[in-house]
Protein backbone atom coordinates (compact mmCIF):
# COMPACT_ATOMS: atom_id res chain seq x y z
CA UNK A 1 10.28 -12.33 -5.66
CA UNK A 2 10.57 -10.96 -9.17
CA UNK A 3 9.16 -8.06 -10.85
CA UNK A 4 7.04 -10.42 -13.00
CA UNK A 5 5.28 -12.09 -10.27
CA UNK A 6 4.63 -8.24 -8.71
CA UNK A 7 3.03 -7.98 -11.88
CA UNK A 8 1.25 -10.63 -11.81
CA UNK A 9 -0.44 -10.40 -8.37
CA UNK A 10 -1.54 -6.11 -9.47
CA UNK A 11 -2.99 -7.57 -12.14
CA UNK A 12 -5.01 -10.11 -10.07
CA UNK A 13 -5.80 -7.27 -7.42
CA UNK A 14 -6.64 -4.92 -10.65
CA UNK A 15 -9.58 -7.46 -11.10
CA UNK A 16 -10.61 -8.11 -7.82
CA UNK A 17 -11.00 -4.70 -7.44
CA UNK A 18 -13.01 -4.03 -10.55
CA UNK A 19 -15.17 -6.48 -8.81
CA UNK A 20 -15.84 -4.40 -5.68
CA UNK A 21 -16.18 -1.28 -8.15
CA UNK A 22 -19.29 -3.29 -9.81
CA UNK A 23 -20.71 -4.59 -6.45
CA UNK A 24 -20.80 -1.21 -5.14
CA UNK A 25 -22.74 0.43 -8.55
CA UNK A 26 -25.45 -1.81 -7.33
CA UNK A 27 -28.48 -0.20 -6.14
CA UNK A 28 -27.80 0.54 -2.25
CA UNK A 29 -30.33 -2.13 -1.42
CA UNK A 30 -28.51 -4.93 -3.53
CA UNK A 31 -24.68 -3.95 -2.11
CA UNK A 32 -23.22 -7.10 -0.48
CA UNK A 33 -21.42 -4.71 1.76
CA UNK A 34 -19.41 -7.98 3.14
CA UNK A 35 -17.99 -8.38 -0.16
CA UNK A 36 -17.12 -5.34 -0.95
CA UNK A 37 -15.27 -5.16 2.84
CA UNK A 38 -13.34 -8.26 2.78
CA UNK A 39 -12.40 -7.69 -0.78
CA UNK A 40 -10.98 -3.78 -0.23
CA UNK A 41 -8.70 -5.19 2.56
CA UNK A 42 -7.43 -8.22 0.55
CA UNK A 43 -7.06 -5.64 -2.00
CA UNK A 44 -4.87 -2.71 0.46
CA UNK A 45 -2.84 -6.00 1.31
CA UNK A 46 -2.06 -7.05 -2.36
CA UNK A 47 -1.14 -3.87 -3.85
CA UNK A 48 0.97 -2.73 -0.72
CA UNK A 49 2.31 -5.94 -1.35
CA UNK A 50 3.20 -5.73 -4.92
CA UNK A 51 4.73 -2.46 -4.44
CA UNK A 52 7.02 -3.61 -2.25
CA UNK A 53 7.76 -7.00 -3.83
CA UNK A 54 8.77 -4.62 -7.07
CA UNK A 55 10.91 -2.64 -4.91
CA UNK A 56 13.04 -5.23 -3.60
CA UNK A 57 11.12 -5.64 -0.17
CA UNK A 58 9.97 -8.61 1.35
CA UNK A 59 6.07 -7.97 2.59
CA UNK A 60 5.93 -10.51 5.66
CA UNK A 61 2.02 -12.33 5.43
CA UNK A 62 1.65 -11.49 9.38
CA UNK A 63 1.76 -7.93 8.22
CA UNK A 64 -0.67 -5.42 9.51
CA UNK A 65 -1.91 -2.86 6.65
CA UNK A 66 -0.51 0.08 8.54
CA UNK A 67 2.68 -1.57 8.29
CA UNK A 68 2.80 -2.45 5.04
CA UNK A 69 1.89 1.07 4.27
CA UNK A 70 4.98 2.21 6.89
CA UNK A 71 7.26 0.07 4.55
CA UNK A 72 6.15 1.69 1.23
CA UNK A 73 6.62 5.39 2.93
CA UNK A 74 10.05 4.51 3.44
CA UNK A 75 10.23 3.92 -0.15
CA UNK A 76 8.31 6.77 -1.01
CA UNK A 77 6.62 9.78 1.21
CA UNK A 78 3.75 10.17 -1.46
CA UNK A 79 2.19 6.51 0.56
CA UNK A 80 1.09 9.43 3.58
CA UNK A 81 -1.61 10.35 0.95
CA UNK A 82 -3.32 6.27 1.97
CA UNK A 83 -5.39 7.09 4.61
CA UNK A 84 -5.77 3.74 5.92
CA UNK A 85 -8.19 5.19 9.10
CA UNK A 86 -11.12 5.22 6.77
CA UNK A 87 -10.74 1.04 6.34
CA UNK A 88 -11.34 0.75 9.73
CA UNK A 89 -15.00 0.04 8.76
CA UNK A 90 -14.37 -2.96 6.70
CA UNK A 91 -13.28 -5.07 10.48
CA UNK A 92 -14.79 -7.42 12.37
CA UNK A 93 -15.58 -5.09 15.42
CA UNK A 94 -18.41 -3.51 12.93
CA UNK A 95 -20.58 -6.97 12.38
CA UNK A 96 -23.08 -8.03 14.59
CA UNK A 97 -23.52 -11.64 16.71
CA UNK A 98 -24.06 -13.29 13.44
CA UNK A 99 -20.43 -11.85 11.77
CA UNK A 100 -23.00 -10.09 8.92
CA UNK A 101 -21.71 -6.49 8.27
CA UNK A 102 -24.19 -3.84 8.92
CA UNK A 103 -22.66 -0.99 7.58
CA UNK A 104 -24.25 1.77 5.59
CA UNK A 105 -22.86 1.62 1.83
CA UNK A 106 -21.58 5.50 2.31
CA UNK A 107 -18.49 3.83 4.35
CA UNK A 108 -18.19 1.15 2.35
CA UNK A 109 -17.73 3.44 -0.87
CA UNK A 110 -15.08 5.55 1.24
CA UNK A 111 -12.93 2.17 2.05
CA UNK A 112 -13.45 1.27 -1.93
CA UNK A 113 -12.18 4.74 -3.05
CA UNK A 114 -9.14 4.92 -0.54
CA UNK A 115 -9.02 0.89 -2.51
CA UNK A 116 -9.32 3.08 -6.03
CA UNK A 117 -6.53 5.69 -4.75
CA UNK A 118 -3.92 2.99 -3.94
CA UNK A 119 -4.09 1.61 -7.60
CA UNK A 120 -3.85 5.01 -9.01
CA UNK A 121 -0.76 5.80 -6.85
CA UNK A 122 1.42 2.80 -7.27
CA UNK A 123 0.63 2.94 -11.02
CA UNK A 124 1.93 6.23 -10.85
CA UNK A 125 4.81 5.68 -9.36
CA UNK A 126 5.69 1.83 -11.27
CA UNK A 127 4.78 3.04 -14.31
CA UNK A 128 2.82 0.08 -14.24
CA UNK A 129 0.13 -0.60 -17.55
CA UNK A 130 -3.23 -1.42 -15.68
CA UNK A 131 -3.93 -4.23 -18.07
């Protein structure tokens, strides 16, 4: 893939992230914790993703985060600073019978900043204008 569609998919995950940033300013009683869950993963995935797509890798879709993350240390040690144990929240095992997420908003935040951290790393290291 080329550089611009890298480009193109940060920039998408630049705004679904913004959109899990203003989900979780809500009041704690108003967080749709789901969302903000099933959008930081789909985010980890996407920039991981892009990184590597601008680096000349090919990001299989059957990819687990941790290896995505294992293919972007290779290209650069700084991607040990991800730590991807604190998204382990944001899975299935942590709903109850009815698949709705019970999880305090405190772990929610911490799997939206380690979100927040990616961007600000692979920016760093692309260069990349946040748009």
């Amino acid at each position: 893939m080329d550089v611009k569609t890298a480009e193109q998919i940060m920039q998408d995950t630049n705004a679904l992230l913004e959109s899990a940033n203003i989900e979780a300013r809500r009041s704690s009683s108003a967080v749709v914790t789901h969302m903000v869950c099933g959008s930081v993963r789909q985010i980890m995935q996407q920039y991981l993703s892009s990184f590597l797509l601008r680096h000349d890798r090919d990001p299989a879709k059957s990819q687990t985060l941790e290896n995505l993350r294992e293919q972007c240390l290779e290209l650069n040690p700084r991607f040990a600073e991800i730590e991807l144990p604190k998204l382990d929240v944001c899975y299935q095992e942590n709903c109850n019978q009815d698949g709705i997420y019970c999880l305090p908003v405190e772990k929610v935040t911490a799997c939206l900043e380690v979100a927040n951290k990616t961007k600000d790393l692979i920016q760093e290291l692309d260069s990349i204008d946040p748009g």
